[in-house]
Each structure stands twice: as structure tokens, then as C-alpha cells.
N, C-alpha and C. Protein backbone atom coordinates (compact mmCIF):
# COMPACT_ATOMS: atom_id res chain seq x y z
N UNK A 1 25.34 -1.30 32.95
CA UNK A 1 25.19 -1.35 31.51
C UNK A 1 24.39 -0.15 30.99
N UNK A 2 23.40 0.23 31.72
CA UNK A 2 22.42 1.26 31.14
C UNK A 2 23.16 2.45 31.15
N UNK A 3 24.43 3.00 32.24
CA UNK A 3 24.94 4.01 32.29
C UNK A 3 25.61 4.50 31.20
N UNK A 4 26.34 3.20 31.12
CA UNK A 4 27.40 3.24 29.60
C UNK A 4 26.49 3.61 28.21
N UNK A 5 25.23 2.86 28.40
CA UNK A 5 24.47 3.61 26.82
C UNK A 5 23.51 4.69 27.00
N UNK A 6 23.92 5.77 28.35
CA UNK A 6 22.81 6.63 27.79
C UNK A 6 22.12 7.22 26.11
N UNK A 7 23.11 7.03 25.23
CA UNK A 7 22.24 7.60 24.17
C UNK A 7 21.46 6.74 23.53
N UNK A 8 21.91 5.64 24.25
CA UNK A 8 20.46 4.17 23.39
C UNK A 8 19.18 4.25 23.78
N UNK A 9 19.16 5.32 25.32
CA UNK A 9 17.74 4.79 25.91
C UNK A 9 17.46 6.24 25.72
N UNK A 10 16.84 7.01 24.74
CA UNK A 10 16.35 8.53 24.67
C UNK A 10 15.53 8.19 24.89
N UNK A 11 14.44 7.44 25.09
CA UNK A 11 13.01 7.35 25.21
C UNK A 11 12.41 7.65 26.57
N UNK A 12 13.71 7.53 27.43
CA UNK A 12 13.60 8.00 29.03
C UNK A 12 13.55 9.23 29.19
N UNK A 13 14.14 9.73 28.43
CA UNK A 13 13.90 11.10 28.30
C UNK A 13 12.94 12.00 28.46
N UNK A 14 12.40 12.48 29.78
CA UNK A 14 10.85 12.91 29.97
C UNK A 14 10.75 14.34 29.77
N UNK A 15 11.80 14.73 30.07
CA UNK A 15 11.77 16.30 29.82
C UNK A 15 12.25 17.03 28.57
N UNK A 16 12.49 16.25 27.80
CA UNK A 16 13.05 16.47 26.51
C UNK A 16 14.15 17.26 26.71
N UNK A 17 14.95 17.42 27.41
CA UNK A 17 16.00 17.96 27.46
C UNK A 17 17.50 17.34 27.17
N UNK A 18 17.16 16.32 26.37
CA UNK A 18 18.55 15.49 25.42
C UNK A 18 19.75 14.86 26.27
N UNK A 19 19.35 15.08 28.27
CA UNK A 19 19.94 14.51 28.84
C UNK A 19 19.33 13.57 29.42
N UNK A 20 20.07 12.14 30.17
CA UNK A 20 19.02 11.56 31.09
C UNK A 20 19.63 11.67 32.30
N UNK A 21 18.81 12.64 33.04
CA UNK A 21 19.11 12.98 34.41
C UNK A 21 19.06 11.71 35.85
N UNK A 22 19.16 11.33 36.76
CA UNK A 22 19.06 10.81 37.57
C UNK A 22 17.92 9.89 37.80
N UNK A 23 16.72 10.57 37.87
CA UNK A 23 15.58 10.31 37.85
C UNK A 23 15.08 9.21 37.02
N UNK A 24 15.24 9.99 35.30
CA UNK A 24 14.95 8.92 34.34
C UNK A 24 15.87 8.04 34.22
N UNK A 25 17.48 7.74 34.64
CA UNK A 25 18.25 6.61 34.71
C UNK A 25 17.76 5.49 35.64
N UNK A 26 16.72 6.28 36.89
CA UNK A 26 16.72 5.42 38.11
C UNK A 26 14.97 4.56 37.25
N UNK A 27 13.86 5.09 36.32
CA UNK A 27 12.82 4.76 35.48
C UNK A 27 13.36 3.97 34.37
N UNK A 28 14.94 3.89 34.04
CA UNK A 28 15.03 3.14 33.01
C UNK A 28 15.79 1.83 33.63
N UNK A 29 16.04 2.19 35.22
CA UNK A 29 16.95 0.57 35.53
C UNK A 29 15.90 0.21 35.97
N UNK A 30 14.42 0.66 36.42
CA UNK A 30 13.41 -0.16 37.14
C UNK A 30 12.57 -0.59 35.82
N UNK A 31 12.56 0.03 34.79
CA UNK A 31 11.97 -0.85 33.44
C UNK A 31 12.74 -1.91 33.40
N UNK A 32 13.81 -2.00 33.45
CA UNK A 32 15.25 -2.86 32.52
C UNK A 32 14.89 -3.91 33.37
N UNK A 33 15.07 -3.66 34.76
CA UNK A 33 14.27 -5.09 35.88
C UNK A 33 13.17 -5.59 35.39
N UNK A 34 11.74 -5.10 35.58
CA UNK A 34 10.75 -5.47 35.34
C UNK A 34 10.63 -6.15 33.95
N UNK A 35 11.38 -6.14 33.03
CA UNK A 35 11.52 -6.27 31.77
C UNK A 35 12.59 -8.04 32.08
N UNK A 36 13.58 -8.08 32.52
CA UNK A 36 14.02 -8.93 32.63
C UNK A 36 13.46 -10.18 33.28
N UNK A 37 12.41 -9.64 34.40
CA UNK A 37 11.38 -10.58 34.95
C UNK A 37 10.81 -11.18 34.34
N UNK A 38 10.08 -10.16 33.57
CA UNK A 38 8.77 -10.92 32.50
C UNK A 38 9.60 -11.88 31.47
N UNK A 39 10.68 -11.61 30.60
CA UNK A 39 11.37 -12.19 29.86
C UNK A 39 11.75 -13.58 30.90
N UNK A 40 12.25 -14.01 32.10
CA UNK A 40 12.85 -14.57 32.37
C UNK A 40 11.52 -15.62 33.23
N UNK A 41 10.52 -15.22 33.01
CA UNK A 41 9.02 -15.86 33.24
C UNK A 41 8.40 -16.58 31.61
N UNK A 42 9.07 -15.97 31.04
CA UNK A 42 8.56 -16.29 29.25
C UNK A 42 7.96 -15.47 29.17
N UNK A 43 7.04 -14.28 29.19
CA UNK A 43 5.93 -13.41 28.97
C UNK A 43 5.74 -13.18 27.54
N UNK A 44 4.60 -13.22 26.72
CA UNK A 44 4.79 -12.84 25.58
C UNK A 44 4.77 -11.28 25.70
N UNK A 45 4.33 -10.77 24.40
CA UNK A 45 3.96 -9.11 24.47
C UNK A 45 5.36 -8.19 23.96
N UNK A 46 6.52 -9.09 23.36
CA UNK A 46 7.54 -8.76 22.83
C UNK A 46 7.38 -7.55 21.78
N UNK A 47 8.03 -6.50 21.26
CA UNK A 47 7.87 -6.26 20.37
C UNK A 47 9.86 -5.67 19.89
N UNK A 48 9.85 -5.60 18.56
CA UNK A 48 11.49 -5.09 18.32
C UNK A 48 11.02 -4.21 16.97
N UNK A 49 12.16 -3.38 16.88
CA UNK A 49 12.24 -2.30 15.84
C UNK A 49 13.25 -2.96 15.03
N UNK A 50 12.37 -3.20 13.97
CA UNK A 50 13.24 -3.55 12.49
C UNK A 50 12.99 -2.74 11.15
N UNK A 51 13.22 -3.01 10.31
CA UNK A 51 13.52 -2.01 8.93
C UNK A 51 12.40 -1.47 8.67
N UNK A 52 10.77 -2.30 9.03
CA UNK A 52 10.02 -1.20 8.66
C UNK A 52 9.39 -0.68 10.09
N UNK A 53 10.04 -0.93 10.97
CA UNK A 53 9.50 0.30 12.26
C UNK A 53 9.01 -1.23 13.22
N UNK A 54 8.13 -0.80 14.10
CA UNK A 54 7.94 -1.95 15.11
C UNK A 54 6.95 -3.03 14.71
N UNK A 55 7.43 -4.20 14.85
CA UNK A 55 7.50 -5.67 14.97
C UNK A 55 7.01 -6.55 15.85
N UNK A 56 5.77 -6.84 15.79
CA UNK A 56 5.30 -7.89 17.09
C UNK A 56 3.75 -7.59 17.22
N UNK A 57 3.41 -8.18 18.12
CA UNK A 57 4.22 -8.70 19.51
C UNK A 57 4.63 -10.18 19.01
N UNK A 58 5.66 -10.13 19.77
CA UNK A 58 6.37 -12.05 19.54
C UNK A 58 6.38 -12.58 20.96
N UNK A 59 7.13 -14.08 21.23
CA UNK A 59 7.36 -14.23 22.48
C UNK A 59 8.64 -13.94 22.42
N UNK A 60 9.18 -14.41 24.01
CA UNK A 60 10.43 -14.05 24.43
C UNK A 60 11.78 -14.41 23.78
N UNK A 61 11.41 -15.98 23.62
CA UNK A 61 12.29 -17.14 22.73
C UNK A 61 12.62 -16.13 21.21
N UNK A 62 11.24 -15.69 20.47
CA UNK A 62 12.17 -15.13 19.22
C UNK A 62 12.50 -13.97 18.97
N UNK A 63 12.40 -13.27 20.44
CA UNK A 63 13.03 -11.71 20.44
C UNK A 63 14.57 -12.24 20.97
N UNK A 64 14.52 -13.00 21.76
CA UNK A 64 16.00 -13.61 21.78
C UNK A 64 17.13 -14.11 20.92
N UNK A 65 16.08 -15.04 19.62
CA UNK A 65 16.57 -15.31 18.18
C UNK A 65 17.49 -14.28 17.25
N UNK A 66 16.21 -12.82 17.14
CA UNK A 66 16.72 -11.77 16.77
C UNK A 66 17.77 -10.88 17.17
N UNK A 67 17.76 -10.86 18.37
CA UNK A 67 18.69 -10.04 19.10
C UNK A 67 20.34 -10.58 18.96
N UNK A 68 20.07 -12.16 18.54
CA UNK A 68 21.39 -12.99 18.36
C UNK A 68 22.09 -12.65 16.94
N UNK A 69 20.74 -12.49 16.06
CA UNK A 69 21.29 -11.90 14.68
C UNK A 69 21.61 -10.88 14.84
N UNK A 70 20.71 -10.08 15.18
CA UNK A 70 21.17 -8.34 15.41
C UNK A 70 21.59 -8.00 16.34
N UNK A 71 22.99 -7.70 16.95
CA UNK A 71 22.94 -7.56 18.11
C UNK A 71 22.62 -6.06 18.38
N UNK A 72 22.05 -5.42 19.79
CA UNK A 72 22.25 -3.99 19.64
C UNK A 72 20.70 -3.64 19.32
N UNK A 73 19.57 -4.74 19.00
CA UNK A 73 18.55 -4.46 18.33
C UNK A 73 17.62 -3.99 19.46
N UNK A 74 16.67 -2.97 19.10
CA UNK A 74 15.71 -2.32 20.40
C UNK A 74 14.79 -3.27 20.50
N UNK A 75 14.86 -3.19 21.55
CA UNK A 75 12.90 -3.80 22.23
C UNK A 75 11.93 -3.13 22.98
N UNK A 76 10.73 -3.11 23.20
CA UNK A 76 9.81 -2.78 24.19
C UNK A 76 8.90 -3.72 24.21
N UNK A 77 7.83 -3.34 25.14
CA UNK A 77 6.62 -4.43 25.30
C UNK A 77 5.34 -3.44 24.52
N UNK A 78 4.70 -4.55 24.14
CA UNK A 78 3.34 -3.65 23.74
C UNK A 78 2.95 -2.81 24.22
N UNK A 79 2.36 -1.74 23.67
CA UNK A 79 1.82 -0.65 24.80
C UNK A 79 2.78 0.10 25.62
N UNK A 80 4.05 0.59 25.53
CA UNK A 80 4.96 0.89 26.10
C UNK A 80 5.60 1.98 25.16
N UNK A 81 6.14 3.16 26.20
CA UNK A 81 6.84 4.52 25.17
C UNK A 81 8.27 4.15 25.34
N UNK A 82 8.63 2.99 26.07
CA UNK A 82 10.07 2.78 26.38
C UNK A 82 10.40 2.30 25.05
N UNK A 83 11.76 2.08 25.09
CA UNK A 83 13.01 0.97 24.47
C UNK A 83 14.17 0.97 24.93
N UNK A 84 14.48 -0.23 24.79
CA UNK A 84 15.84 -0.69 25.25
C UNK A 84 16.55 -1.72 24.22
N UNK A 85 18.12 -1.31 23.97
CA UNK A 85 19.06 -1.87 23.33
C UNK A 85 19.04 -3.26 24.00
């Protein structure tokens, strides 16, 4: 899944060079894991990008809510330079 959206995850992007090379694909499938853990533990510390910029922290349950309305909608965790579609 992550391959197919490289242009969703620019935030992997470490070298600013507008590609995501190997490296940061292999930093954005070991976020995308670790991320699915915590979600699939309940973890709070949610956060999503909505109309006025970032949103949260929420728990897992209503970043799930949102994501059902919006599909396609970004997330990260608090404290984090990532996002993911």
C-alpha cells in the first residue's frame, strides 16, 4: 500500500530531494507497523489534519470515526514529523 502512495507520505522525505528512496520507504513501512500496533492496542496520542491544520490528540476509536467520513485523511501521533494517509 505505501508503495502505491509515494506522494502521500512526503514527510519521509529526509533528504528533501522530492523522491522517497529505499531507505525512507523501508522508515515509512516500519512507522506504518509501529503505528498499527499502537492503534490495534487502543493507544491514545492520535492526532489528524483537518481544515484548520492538526487536530488532537484523540483516541484511536475517533481517528477511526473520521477517517470513515474522510477517507484518505492524514494522521500522526503527537510529537511526530511523520504522516500517513
Amino acid at each position: 500500500m505505501i508503495r502505491e502512495n509515494l506522494n502521500s507520505i512526503k514527510s519521509f522525505d529526509e533528504n528533501k530531494d522530492k523522491r522517497i528512496d529505499e531507505s525512507e520507504l523501508k522508515n515509512a513501512t516500519d512507522v506504518a507497523k509501529e503505528w498499527a500496533r499502537l492503534a490495534k492496542q487502543g493507544k491514545d496520542g492520535w492526532v489528524y489534519y483537518g481544515k484548520e491544520g492538526q487536530v488532537g490528540p484523540k483516541d484511536w476509536q475517533t481517528i477511526e470515526a473520521i477517517a470513515q467520513k474522510h477517507p484518505g485523511v492524514f494522521i500522526s501521533r503527537t510529537g511526530s514529523k511523520y504522516w500517513l494517509p
